[in-house]
Every structure is written in structure tokens, then in C-alpha cells.
Protein backbone atom coordinates (compact mmCIF):
# COMPACT_ATOMS: atom_id res chain seq x y z
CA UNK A 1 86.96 87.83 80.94
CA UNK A 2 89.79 89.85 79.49
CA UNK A 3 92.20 91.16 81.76
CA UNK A 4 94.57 92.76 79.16
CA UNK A 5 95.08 96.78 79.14
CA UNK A 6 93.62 98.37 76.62
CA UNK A 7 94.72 101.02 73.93
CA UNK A 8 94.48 103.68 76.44
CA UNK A 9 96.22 102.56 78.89
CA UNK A 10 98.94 100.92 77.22
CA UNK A 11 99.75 104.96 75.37
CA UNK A 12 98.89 106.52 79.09
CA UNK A 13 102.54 103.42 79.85
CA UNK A 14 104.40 104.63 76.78
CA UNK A 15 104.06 108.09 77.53
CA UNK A 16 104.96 107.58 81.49
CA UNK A 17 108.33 105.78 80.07
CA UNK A 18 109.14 108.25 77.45
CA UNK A 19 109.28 110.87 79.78
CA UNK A 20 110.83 109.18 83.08
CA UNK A 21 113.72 108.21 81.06
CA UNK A 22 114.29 111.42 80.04
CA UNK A 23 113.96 112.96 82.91
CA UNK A 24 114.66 110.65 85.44
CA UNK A 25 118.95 110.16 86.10
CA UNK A 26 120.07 108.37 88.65
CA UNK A 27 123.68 108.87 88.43
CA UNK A 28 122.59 112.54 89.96
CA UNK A 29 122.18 110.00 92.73
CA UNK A 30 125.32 107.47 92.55
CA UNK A 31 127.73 110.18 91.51
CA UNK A 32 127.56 112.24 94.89
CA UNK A 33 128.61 109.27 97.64
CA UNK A 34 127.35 108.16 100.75
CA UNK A 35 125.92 111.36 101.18
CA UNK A 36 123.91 112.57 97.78
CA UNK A 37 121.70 115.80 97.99
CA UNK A 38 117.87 114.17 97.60
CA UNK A 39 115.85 117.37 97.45
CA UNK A 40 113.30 116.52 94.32
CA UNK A 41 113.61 117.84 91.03
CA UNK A 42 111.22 120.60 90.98
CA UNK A 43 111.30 120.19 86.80
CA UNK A 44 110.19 116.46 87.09
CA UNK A 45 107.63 117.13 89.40
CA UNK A 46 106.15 119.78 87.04
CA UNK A 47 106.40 117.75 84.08
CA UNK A 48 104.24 115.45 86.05
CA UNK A 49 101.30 117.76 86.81
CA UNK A 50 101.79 119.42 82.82
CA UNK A 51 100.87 115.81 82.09
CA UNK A 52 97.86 115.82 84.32
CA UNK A 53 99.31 112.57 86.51
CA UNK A 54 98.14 114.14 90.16
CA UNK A 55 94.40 114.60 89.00
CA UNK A 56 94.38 111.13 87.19
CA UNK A 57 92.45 109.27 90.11
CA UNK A 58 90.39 113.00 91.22
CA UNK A 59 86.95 112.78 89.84
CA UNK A 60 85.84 115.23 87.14
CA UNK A 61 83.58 116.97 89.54
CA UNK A 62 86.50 118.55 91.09
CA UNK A 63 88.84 119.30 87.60
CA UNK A 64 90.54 115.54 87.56
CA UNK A 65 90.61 112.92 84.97
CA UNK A 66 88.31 110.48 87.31
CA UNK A 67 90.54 107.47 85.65
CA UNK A 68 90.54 104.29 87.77
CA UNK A 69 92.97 102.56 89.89
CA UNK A 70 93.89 100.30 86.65
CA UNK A 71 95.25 103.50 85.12
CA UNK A 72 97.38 104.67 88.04
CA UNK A 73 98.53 101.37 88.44
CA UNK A 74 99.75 101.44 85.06
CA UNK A 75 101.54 104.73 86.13
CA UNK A 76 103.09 103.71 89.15
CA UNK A 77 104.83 100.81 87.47
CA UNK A 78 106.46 102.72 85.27
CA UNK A 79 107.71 105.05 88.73
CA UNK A 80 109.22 101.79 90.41
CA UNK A 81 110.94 101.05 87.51
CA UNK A 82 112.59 104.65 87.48
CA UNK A 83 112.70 105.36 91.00
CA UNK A 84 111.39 108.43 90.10
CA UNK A 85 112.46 111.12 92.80
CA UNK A 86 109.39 113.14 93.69
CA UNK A 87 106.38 113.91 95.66
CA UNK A 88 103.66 111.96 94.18
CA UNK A 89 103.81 109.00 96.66
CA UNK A 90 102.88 111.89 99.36
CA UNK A 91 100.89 113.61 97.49
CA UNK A 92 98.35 110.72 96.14
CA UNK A 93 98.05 109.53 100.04
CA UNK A 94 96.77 112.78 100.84
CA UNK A 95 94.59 113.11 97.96
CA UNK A 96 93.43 109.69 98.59
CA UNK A 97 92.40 111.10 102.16
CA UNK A 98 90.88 113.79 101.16
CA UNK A 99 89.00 112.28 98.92
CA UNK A 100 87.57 109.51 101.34
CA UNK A 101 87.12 112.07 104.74
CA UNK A 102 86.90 115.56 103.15
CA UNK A 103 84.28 117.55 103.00
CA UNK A 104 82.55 118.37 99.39
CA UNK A 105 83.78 122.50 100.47
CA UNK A 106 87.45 120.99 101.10
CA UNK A 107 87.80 119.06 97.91
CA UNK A 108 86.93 122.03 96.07
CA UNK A 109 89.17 124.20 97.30
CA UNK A 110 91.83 122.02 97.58
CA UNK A 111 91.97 119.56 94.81
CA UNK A 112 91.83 122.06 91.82
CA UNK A 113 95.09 123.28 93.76
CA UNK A 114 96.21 119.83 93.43
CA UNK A 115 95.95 119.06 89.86
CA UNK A 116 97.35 122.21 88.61
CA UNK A 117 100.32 121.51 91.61
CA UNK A 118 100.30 124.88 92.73
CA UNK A 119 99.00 122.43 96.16
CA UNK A 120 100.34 119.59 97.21
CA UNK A 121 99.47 116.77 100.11
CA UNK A 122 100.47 114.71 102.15
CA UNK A 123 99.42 112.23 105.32
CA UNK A 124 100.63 112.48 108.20
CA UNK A 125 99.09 109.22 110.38
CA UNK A 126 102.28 107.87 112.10
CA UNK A 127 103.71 108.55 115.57
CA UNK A 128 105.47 105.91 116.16
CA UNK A 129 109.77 104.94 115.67
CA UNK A 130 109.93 100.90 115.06
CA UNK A 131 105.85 100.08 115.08
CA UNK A 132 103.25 101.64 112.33
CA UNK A 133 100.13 101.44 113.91
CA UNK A 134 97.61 104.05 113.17
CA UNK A 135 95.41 103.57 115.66
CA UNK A 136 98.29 104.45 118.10
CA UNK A 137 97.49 108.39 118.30
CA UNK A 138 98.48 110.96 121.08
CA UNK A 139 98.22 113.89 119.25
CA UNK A 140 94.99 115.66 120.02
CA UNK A 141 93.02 118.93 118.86
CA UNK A 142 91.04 121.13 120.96
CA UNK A 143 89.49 123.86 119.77
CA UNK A 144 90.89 123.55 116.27
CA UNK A 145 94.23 123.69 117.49
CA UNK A 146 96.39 121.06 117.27
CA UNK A 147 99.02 119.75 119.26
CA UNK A 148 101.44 116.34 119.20
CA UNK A 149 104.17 114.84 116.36
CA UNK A 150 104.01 112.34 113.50
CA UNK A 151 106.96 110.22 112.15
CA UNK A 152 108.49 109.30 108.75
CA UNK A 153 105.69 111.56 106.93
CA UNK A 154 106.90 111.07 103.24
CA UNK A 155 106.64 114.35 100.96
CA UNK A 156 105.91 116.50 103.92
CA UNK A 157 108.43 118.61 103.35
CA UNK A 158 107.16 119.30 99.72
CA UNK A 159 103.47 119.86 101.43
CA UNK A 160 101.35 123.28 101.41
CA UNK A 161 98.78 121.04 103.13
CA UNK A 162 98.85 118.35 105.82
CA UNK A 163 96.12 115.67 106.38
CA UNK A 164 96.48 114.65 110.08
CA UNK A 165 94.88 112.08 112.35
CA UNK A 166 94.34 113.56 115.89
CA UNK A 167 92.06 112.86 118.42
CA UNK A 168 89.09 114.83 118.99
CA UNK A 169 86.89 116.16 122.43
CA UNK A 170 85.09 112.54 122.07
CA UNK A 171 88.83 111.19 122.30
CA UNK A 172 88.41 109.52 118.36
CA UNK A 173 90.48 109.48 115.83
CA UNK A 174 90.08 111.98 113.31
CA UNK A 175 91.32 113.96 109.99
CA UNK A 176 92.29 117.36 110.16
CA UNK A 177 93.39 119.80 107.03
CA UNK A 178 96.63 121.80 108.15
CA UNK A 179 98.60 124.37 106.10
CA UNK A 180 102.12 123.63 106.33
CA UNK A 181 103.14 127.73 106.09
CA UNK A 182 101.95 128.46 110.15
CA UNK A 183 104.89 128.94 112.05
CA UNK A 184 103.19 126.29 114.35
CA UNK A 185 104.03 123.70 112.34
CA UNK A 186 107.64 122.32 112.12
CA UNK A 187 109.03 120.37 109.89
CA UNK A 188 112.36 118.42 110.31
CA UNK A 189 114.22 115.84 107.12
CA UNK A 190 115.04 112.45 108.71
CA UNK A 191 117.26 110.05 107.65
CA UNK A 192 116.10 107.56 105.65
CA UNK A 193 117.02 104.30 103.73
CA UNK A 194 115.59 105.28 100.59
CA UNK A 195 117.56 108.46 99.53
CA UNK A 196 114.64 108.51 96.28
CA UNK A 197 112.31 109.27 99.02
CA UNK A 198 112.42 111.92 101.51
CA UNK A 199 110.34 112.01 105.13
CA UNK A 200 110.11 113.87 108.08
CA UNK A 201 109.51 114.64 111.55
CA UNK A 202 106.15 117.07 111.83
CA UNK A 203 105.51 118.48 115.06
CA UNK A 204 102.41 121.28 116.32
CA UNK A 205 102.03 123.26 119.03
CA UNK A 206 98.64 124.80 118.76
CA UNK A 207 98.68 124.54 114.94
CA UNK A 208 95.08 125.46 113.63
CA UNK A 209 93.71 122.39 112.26
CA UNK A 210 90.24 122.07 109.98
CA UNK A 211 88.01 119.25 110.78
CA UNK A 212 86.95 116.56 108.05
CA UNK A 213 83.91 115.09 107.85
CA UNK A 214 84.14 111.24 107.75
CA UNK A 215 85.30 109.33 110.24
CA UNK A 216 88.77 107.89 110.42
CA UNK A 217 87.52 104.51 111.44
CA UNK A 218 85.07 104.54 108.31
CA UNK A 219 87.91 105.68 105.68
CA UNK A 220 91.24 104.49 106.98
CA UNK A 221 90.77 100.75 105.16
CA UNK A 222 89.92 102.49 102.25
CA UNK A 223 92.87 104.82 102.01
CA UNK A 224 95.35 102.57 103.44
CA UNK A 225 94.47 99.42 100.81
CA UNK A 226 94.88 101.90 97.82
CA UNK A 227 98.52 103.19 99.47
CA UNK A 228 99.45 99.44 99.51
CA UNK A 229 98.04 99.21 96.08
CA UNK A 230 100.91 102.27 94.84
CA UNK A 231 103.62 100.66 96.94
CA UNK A 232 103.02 97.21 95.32
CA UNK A 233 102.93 98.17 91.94
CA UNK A 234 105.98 100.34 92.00
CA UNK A 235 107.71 97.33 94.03
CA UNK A 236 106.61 94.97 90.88
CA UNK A 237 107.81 97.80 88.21
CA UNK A 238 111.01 98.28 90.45
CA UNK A 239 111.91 94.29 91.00
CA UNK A 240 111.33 93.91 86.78
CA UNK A 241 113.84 96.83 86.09
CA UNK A 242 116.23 95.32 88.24
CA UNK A 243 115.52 91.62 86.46
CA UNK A 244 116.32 93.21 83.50
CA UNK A 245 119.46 94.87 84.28
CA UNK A 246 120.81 91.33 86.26
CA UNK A 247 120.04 89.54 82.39
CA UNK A 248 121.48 92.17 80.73
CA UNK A 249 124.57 91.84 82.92
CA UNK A 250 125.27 88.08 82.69
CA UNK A 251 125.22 88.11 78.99
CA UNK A 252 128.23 90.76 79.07
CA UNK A 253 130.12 89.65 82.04
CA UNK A 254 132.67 86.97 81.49
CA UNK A 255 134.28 84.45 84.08
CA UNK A 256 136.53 81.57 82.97
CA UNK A 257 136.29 82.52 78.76
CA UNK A 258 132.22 82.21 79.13
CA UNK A 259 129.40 84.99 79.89
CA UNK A 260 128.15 83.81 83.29
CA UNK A 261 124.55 83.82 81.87
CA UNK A 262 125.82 80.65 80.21
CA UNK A 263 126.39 78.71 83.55
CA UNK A 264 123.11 76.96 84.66
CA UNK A 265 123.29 78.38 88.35
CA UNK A 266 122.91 81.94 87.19
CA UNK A 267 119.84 80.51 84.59
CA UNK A 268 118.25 79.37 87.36
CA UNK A 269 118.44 82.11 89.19
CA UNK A 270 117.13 84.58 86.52
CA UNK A 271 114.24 82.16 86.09
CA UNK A 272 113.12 81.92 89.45
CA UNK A 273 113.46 85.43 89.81
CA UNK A 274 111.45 86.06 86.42
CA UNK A 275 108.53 83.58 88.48
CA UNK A 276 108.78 86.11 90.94
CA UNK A 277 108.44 89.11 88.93
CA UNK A 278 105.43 87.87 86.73
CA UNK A 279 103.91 86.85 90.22
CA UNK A 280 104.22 90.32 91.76
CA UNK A 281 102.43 91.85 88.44
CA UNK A 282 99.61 89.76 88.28
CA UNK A 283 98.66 89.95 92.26
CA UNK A 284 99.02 93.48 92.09
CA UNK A 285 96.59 93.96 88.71
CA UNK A 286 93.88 92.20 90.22
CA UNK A 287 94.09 94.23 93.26
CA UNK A 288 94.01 96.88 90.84
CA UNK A 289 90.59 95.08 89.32
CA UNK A 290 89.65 94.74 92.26
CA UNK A 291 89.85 97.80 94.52
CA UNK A 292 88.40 100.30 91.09
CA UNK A 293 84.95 100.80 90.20
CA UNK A 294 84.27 98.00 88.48
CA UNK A 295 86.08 95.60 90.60
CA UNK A 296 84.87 93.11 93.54
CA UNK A 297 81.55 94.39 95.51
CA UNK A 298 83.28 93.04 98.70
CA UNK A 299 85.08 95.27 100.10
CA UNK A 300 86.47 92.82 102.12
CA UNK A 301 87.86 91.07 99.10
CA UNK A 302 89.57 93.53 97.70
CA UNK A 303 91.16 94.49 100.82
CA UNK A 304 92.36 91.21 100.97
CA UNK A 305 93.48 91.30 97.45
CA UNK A 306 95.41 94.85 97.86
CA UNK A 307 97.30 93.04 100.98
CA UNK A 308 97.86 90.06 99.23
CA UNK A 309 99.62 92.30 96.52
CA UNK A 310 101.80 94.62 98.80
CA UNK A 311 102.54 91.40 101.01
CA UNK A 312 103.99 89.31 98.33
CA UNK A 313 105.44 92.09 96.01
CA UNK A 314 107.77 93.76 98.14
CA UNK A 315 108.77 90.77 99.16
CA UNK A 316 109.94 89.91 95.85
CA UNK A 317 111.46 92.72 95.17
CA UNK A 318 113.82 92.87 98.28
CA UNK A 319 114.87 88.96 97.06
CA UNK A 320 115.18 90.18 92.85
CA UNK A 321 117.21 93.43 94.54
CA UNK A 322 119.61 91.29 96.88
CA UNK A 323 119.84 88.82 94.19
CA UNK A 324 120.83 90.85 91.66
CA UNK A 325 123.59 92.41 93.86
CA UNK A 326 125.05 88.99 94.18
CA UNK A 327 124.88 87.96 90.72
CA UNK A 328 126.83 91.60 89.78
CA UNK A 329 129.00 90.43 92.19
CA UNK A 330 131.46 93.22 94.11
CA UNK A 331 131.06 95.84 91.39
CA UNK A 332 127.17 95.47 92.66
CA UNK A 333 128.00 96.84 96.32
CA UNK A 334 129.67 99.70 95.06
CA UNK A 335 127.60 102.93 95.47
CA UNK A 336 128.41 103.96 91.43
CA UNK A 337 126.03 100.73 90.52
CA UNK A 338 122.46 102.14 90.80
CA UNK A 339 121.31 98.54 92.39
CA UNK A 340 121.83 100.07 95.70
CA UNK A 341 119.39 102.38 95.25
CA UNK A 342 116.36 100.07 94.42
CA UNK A 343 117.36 97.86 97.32
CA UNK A 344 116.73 100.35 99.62
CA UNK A 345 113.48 101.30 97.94
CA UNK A 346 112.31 97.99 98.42
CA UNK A 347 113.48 97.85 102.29
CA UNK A 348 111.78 100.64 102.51
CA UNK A 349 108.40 99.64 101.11
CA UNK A 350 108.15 96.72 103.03
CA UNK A 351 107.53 98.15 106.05
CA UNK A 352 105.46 101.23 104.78
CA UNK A 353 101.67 100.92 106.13
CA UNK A 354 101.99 97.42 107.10
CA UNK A 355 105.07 94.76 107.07
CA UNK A 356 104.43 91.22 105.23
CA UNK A 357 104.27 89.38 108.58
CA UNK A 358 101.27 91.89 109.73
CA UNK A 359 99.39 91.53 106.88
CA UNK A 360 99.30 87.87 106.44
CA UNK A 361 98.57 87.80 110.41
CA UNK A 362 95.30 89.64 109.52
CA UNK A 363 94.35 87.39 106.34
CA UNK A 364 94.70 84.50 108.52
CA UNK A 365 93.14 86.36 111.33
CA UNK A 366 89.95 86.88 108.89
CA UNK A 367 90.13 83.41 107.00
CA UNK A 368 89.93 82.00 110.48
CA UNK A 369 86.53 84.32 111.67
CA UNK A 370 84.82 83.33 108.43
């Protein structure tokens, strides 16, 4: 079986390069201090949707491209390795829920919206500070109004339309459409480790809220294992930009009349970070394989594959990122070096959805009950 990318894909990576390094610059970032302005450039953002990236995964009945996981993979590498400051990480979660618990009249008003980005989503599915649980809901609807909080929404603030979970009369968990423009909804910027990425605080009172149609407890696994999918391949495109940059470094640094990439310490280090790297891509393309179309019929499998690859990835980028700050030695903890910045990112996707530690808990919890 052939697992290369084909000549599609590997244009759709080219062109995703091309135009993040031109329009992606970090010193906008780095230049600004401790305290940087992080509100999204609008022009990147559009540039996306000109090139048709938020309907890549929507299928063609509703205007998208109705290109597979593999493809969007593909893309989201190339957004790690950039850092890329915009929406889309917000925006494909709520696609992604709408596409799994919407109804057929909600996906075509909304997603056509979506792909030309006069619309964007997002998910809001977390109440809690310290523990991500999303089965931990207090915020209810009655009547189609909605009442309660969420936490740490990413891209709300860049939202027209919410997707919430709430509880229902029956007292289940459920998805709920809101438009961000009632005067019901409020929505506060909170602090955050990754200044790339911006979330918020989103709190109703009464907000009117549209019912979906599937269940949560029928799509959540669904949606969630295609989230991890995004946040592991951008950790694997993030940790191999930051490889690079360490190499580049040691080959122009010199200590005691040699390049420190000549000392066998620092060799080692590259390699087994280079291990790590190559590790991260592979796990995360087969999750990929498996969680498109044409990928494992189990969907148990490829839910284990899709944690396997956001378990392991983002934990090799936080080593490659803390690594590479030692090997740059005290010029690397200065807020001018752009390491910083994926360091955080890769904090920061660690504990999105699910930490390491939880998700191997539940693969041993299920390799045990089989």
C-alpha cells in the first residue's frame, strides 16, 4: 500500500507555504513585548477563504471542496509550522459540529456562509477552569433560550455563530446554533499562553438558541477525534519548523573557535529530536488514513489512532520547543527569538480536548475491556 501524497496534495502544501510565508510575520509578534496586540489579521484570514481552505473538508452538496482529512492534514501542517494567527482552528471545530449534529436546513444556510467567510464558527463545549470535560455541563436551554457560560472558547470572538452544548428539558446534552450579534450573548478575551491564539469567556442569559438534530452523545467522538487530528498535525508541522531553525542555528553559532553543531552532545540532540519529529508525522498521517473516507471501518480504531497522534505529538513538540530553547541558549529566552512563541503553542495544545495522561488512560482503559 502506498502511503505517499500524491500530486494534488503535495501543490494543495506548496501553495499553503507560498502564501503563509508571505503573509504570515511573526516579528509583528516579538517586536511588541510582553504584551503584543493578538487581534488576527483580517487580510490573512481572507486570503484563506479566497483560497477556498474553510470549505476544503464541507461536502459539495453544500458549496465545499468535499476533500478528505488527508488534504487538511496536509494544510494544517503547513499552519503549525507558521503559527499562523487566525480563526480557522475555531472555525473548522464548529464546522466539524455542524456537520456531524446539524440539521440538512442548518448546513445550508450556514455553511455557504462559511466558505465564502462572510460566517464564521466556533464551539463552545467547555465550562470548566483547570479540567476539560465535556460531559461536565450546567448550562441549560428552556424554551430555546439559553442560559450558563463556557471557558477558553478559541475564535469566539471572531464568531457570527456559536455551536453550544447545553442541556435540554430531558436534562441531555445537546447542540444549539447561537448568533453571536444578540445582546444576550457576551463575550469576554482571556488571557492565554498562546498569544497566536485568542479565547474567551462566553456567557447567556436567555440567549435564543436553535436546536440540532443529532445527539451530542452520538457526534461528540466524532468531532472531538478530528479536533485532535488538527491539533496534532499542526503540533508535528510546528515541532519540524522549530528542528529546523535549532540545525540551522548550531551550524552558525560558535563556542570555543567551533560551530556547536560540531560537538557530539548537540548531534545527538538534533538526532533524537529529528526521531521525534518523523515520529509525530507518521502517527498523525495514519490517523489522517484512518479517520477519512477511505480509512479504517472501526471507528474505534481510528479513534484510537487520532489519540495516539495528538497524545504523542504534542508531546514532542513541547520537548523539540524546550530543547531548542536550550540549545539557542540565553538569546533563546529572550522574547525577540520567535521560539517563545511555538513553545507556548505547544503548551497550549497539550491540554486542548484532552491532555496526554487522559488519553492514554482511555487506550489502556479500552485495551484492557477488549
Amino acid at each position: 500500500m502506498n502511503f505517499a501524497f500524491n500530486s494534488d496534495q503535495d501543490l494543495l502544501r506548496d501553495t499553503a507555504a507560498r502564501l503563509l510565508r508571505d503573509k504570515v510575520d511573526l516579528e509583528q509578534l516579538t517586536s511588541q513585548g510582553n504584551k503584543p496586540d493578538t487581534t488576527y489579521d483580517k487580510s490573512l484570514w481572507q486570503a484563506m477563504v479566497e483560497m477556498g481552505w474553510p470549505s476544503l473538508i464541507i461536502p459539495e452538496a453544500y458549496g465545499g471542496l468535499g476533500l478528505s482529512l488527508i488534504e487538511w492534514t496536509v494544510l494544517t501542517e503547513e499552519f503549525g509550522k507558521t503559527l499562523a494567527p487566525c480563526p480557522y482552528l475555531g472555525n473548522y471545530s464548529g464546522t466539524l459540529a455542524m456537520l456531524a449534529a446539524g440539521t440538512d436546513s442548518q448546513k445550508q444556510t450556514l455553511l455557504p456562509g462559511v466558505i465564502d467567510g462572510t460566517l464564521q464558527l466556533a464551539l463552545a463545549w467547555n465550562e470548566q477552569e483547570s479540567k476539560e470535560d465535556p460531559t461536565l455541563v450546567d448550562s441549560s436551554v428552556t424554551e430555546n433560550k439559553l442560559t450558563g457560560s463556557k471557558q477558553y472558547v478559541v475564535d469566539a470572538d471572531t464568531a457570527t455563530h456559536l455551536i453550544v452544548t447545553a442541556r435540554n428539558a430531558k436534562n441531555e446534552i445537546q447542540f444549539y446554533v447561537v448568533a453571536t450579534n444578540q445582546t444576550e450573548v457576551k463575550i469576554e478575551d482571556l488571557p492565554w499562553m498562546d498569544v497566536t491564539r485568542r479565547v474567551s469567556r462566553i456567557t447567556f442569559d436567555a440567549a435564543t438558541a436553535e436546536p440540532m438534530s443529532n445527539s451530542f452523545a452520538n457526534s461528540w467522538s466524532w468531532i472531538s477525534d478530528r479536533i485532535m487530528l488538527s491539533l496534532a498535525s499542526e503540533s508535528a508541522g510546528g515541532a519540524s519548523t522549530i528542528l529546523e531553525k535549532t540545525v540551522a542555528y548550531t551550524k552558525e553559532r560558535v563556542q570555543f573557535g567551533k560551530t556547536i553543531a560540531s560537538y557530539q552532545a548537540i548531534k545527538h540532540k538534533c538526532a533524537d529530536l529529528l526521531t521525534q519529529v518523523e515520529s509525530a508525522k507518521t502517527l498523525t498521517y495514519y490517523a489522517a488514513w484512518a479517520l477519512s473516507d477511505a480509512g479504517l471501518d472501526s471507528s474505534d480504531e481510528a479513534s484510537i489512532a487520532a489519540a495516539m497522534a495528538k497524545s504523542y505529538t504534542t508531546d514532542a513538540y513541547k520537548t523539540c520547543t524546550a530543547e531548542a530553547i536550550q540549545t539557542h541558549g540565553a538569546i533563546g529566552f529572550t522574547w525577540e527569538m520567535p521560539i517563545h512563541l511555538y513553545y507556548k503553542r505547544a503548551r497550549a495544545n497539550a491540554i486542548s480536548i484532552a491532555t496526554s495522561n487522559q488519553l492514554r488512560d482511555n487506550l489502556i482503559q479500552k485495551v484492557v475491556a477488549a
